[in-house]
N, C-alpha and C. Protein backbone atom coordinates (compact mmCIF):
# COMPACT_ATOMS: atom_id res chain seq x y z
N UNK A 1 -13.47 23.89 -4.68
CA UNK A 1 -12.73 24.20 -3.47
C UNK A 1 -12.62 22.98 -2.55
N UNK A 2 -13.73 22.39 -2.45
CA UNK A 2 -13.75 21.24 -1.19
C UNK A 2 -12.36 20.09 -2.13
N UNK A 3 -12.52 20.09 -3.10
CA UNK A 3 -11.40 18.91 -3.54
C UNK A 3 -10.04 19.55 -3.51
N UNK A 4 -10.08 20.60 -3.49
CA UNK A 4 -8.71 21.18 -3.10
C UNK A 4 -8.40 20.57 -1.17
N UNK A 5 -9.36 20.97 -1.01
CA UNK A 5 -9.03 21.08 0.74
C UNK A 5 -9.20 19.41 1.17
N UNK A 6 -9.53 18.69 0.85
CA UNK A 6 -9.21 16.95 0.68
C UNK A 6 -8.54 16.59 0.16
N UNK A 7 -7.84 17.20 -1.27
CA UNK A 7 -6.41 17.16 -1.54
C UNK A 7 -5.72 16.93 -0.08
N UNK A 8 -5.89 18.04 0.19
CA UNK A 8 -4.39 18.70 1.08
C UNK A 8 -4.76 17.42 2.39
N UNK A 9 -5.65 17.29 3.02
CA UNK A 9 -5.94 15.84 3.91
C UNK A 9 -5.19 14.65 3.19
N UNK A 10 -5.32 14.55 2.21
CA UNK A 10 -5.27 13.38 1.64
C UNK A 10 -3.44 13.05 1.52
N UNK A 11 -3.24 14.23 0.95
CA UNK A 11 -1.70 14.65 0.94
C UNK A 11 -0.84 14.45 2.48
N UNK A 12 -1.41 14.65 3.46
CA UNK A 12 -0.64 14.90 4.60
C UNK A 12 -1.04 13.65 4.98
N UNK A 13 -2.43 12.56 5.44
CA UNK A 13 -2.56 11.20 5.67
C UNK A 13 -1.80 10.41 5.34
N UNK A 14 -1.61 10.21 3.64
CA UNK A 14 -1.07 9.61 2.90
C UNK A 14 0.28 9.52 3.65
N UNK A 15 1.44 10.64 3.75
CA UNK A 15 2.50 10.71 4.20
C UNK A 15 2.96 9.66 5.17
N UNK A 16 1.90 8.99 6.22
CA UNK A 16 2.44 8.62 7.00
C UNK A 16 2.35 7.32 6.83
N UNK A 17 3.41 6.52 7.37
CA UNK A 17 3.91 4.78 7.20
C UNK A 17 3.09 4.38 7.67
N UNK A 18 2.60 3.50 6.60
CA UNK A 18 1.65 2.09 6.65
C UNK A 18 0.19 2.91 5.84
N UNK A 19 -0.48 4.00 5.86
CA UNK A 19 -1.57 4.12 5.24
C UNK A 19 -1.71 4.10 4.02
N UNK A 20 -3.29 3.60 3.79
CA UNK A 20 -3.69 3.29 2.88
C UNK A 20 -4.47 4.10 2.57
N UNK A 21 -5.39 3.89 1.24
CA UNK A 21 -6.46 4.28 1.01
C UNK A 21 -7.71 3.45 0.29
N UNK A 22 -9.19 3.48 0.44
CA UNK A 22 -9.83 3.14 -0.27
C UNK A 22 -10.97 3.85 -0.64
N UNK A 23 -11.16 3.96 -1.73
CA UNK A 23 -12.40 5.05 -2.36
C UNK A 23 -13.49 4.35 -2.53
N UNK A 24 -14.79 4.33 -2.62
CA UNK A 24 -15.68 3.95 -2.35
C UNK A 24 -17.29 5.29 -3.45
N UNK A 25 -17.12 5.14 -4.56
CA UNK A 25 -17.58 6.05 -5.38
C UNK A 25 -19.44 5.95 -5.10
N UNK A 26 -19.95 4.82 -4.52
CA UNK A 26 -21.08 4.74 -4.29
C UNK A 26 -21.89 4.84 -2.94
N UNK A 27 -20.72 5.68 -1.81
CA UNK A 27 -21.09 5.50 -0.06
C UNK A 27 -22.34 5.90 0.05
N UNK A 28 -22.66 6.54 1.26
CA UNK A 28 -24.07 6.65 1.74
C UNK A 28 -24.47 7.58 1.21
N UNK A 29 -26.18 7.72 0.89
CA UNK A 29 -26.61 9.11 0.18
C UNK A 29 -26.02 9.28 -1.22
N UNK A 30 -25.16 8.29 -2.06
CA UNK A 30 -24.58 8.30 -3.58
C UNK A 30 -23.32 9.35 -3.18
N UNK A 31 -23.18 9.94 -1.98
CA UNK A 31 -21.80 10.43 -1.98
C UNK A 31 -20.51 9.45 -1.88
N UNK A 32 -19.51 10.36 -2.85
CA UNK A 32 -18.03 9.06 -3.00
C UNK A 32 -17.63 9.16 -1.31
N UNK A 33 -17.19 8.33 -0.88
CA UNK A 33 -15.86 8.24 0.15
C UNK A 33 -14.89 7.88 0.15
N UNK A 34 -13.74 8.58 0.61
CA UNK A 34 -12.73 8.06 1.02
C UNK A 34 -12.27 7.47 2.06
N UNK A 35 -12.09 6.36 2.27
CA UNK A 35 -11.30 5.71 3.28
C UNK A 35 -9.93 5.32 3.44
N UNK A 36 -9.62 6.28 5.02
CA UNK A 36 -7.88 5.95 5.15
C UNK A 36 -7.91 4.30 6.27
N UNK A 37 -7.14 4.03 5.90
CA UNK A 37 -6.81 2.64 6.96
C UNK A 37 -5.06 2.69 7.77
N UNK A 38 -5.34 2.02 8.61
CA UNK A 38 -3.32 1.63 8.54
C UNK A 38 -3.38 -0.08 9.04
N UNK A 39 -3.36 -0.66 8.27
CA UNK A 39 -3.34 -2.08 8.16
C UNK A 39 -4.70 -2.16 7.90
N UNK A 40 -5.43 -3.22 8.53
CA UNK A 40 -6.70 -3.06 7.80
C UNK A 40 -7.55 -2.22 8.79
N UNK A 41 -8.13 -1.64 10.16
CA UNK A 41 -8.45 -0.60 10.54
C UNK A 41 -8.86 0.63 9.83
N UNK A 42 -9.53 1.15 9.30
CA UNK A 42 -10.04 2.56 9.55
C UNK A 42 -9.95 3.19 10.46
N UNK A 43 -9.00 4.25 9.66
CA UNK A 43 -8.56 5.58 11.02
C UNK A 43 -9.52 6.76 10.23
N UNK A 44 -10.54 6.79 9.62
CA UNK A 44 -11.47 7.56 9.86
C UNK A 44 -11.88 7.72 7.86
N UNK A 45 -12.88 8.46 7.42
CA UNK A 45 -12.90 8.54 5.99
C UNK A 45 -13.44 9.80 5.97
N UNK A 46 -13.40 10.20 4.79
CA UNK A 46 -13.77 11.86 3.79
C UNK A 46 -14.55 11.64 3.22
N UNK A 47 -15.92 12.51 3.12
CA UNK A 47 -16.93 11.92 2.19
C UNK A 47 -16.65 13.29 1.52
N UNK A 48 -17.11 13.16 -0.18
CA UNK A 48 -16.83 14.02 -0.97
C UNK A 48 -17.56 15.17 -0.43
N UNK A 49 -18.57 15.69 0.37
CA UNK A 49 -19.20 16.59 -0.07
C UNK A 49 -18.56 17.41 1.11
N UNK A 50 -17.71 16.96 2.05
CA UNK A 50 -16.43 17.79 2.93
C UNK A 50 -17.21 17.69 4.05
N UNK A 51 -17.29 15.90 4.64
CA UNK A 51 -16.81 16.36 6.00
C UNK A 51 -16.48 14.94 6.56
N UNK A 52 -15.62 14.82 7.11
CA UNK A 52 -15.03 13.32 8.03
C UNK A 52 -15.93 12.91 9.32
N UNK A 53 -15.57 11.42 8.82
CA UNK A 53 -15.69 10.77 10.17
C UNK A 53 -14.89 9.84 10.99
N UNK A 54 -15.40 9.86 12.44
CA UNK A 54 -14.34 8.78 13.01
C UNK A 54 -15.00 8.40 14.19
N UNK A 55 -14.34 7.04 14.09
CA UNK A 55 -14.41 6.44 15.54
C UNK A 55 -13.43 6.54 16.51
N UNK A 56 -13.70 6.48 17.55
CA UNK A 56 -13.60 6.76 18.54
C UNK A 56 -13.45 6.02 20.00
N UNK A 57 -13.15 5.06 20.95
CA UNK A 57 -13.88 4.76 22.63
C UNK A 57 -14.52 6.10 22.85
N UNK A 58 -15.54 5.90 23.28
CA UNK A 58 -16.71 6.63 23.85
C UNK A 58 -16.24 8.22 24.35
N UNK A 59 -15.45 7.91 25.87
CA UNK A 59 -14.77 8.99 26.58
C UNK A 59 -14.48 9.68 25.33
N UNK A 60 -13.68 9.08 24.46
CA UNK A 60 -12.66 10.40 24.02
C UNK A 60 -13.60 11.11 23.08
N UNK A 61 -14.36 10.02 21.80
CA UNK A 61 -15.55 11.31 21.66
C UNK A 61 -16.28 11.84 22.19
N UNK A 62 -16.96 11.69 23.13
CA UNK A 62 -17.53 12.75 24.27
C UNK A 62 -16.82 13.69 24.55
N UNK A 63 -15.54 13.56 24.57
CA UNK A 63 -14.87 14.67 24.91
C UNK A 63 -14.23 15.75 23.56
N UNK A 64 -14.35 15.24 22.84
CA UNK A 64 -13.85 15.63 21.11
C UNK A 64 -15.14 16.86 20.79
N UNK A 65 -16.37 16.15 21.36
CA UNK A 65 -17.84 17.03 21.12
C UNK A 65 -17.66 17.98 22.21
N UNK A 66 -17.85 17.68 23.53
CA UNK A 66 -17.93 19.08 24.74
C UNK A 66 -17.13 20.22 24.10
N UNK A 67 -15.52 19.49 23.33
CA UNK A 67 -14.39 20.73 23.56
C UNK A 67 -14.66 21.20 22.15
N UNK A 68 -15.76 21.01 20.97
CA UNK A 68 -16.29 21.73 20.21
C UNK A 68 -14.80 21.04 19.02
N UNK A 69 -14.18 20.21 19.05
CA UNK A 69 -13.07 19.81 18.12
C UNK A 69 -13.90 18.74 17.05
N UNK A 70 -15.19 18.19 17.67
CA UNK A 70 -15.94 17.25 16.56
C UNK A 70 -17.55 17.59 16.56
N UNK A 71 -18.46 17.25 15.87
CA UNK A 71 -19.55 17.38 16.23
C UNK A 71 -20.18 15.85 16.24
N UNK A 72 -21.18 15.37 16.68
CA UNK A 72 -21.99 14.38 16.59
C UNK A 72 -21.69 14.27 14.80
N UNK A 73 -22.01 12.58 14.86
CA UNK A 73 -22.58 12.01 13.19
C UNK A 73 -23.70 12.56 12.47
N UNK A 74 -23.94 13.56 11.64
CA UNK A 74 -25.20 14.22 11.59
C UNK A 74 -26.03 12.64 11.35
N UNK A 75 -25.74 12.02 10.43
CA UNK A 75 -26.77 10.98 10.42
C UNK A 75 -27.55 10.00 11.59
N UNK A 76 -26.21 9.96 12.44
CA UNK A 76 -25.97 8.65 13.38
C UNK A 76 -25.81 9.52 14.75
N UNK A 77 -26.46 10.23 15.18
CA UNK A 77 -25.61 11.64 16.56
C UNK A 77 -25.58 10.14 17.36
N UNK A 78 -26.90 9.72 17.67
CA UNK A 78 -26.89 8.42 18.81
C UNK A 78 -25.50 7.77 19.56
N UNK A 79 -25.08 7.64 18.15
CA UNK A 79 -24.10 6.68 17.88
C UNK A 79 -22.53 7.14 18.77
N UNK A 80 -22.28 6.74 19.66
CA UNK A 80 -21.56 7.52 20.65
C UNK A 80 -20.27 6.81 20.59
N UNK A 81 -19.80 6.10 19.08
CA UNK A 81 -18.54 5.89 19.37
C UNK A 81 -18.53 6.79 17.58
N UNK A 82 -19.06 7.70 17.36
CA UNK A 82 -18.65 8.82 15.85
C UNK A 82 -18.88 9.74 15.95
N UNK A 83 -17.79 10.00 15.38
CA UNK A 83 -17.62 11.57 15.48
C UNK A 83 -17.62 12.26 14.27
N UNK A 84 -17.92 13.29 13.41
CA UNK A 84 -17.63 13.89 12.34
C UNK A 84 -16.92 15.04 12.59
N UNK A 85 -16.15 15.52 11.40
CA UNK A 85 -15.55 16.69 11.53
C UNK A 85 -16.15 17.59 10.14
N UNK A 86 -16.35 19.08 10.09
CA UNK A 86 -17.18 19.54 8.45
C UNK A 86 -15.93 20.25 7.66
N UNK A 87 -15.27 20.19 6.73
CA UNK A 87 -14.07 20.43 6.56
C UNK A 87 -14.41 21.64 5.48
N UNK A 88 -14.97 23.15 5.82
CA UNK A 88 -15.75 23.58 4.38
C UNK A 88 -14.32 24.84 4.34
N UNK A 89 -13.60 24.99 4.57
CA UNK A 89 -11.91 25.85 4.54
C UNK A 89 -10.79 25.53 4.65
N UNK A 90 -9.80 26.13 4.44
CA UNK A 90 -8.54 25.71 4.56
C UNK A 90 -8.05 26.05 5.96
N UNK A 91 -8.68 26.34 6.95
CA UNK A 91 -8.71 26.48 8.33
C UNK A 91 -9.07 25.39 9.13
N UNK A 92 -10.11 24.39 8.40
CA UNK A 92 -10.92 23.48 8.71
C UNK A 92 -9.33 21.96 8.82
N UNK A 93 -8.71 22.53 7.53
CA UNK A 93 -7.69 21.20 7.38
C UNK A 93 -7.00 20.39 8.82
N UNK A 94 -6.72 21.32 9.07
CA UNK A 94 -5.34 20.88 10.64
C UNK A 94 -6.47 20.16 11.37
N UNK A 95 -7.46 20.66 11.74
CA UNK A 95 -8.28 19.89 12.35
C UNK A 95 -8.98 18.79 11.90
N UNK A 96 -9.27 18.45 11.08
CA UNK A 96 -9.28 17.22 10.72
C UNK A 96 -7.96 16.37 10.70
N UNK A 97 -6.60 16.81 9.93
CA UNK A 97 -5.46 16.08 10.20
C UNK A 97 -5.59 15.44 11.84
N UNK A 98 -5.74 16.48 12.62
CA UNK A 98 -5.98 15.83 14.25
C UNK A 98 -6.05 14.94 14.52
N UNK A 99 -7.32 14.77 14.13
CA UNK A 99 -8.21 13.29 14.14
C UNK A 99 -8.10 12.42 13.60
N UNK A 100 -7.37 12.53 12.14
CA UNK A 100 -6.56 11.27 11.61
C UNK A 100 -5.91 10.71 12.61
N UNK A 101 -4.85 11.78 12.78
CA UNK A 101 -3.37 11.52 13.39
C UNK A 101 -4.01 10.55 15.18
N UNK A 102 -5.04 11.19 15.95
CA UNK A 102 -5.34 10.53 17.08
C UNK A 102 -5.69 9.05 16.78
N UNK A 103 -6.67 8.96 15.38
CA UNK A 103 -6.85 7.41 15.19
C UNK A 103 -5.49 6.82 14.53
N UNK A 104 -4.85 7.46 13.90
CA UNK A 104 -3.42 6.48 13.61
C UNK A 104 -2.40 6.06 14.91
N UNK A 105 -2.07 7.19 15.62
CA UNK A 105 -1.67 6.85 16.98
C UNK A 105 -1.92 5.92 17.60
N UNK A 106 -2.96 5.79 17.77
CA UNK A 106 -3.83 4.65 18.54
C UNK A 106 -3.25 3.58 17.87
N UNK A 107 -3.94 3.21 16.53
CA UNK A 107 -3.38 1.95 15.79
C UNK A 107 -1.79 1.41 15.93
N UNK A 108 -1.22 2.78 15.63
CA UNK A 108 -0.31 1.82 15.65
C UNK A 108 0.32 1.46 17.40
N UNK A 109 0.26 2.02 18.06
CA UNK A 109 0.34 1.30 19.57
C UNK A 109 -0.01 0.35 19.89
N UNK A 110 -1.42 0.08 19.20
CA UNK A 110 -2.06 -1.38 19.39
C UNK A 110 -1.07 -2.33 18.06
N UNK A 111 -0.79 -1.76 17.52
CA UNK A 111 -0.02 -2.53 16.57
C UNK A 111 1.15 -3.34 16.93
N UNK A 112 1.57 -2.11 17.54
CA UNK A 112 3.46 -2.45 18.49
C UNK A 112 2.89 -3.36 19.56
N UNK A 113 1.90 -3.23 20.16
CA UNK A 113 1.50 -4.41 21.27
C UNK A 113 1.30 -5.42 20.92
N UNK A 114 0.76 -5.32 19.84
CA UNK A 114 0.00 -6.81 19.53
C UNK A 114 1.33 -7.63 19.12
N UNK A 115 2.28 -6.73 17.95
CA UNK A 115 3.45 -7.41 17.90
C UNK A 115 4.60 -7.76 18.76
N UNK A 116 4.30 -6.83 19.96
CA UNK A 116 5.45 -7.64 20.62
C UNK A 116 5.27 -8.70 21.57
């Protein structure tokens, strides 16, 4: 089930101009990861066993956790620029797309700035 429901992440990320991907079969704990990028940036990754992470500026994950849309890094909670999301349904999907989509946004704005 969980590779179905990272399918469907993977499927809708993918879609959008400029991302990438990189897999990573040996990440933390021997779980695989996936990592999306859009240029070279990480806009957040999937670890096989279903659940994402992302960075963040501070404010906005603090605020991603209060409004119950992310939880702390189970590994790293400290760590106040990550956020995880636990992706264990097909209810779980859109919300993670979210959080792609907020770190791709970002990028590419800083992208259009930097280039113009």
């Amino acid at each position: 089930m969980k590779d179905e429901l990272l399918a469907l992440i993977e499927r809708e990320v993918l879609g959008w101009p400029g991302v990438w991907k990189k897999r990573d079969e040996n990440g933390p704990g021997g779980v695989g990861v996936t990592g999306y990028r859009f240029g070279k940036p990480q806009i957040g990754h999937v670890h096989d066993d279903g659940h994402a992470d992302f960075r963040f500026p501070r404010e906005v994950r603090d605020e991603l956790i209060r409004s119950g849309r992310a939880i702390p890094h189970p590994a790293f909670p400290n760590i106040r620029t990550t956020a995880s999301y636990r992706i264990r349904s097909v209810e779980d999907v859109p919300g993670a797309v979210e959080l792609f989509r907020m770190n791709y946004d970002a990028r590419r704005r800083t992208s259009r700035a930097s280039s113009a």
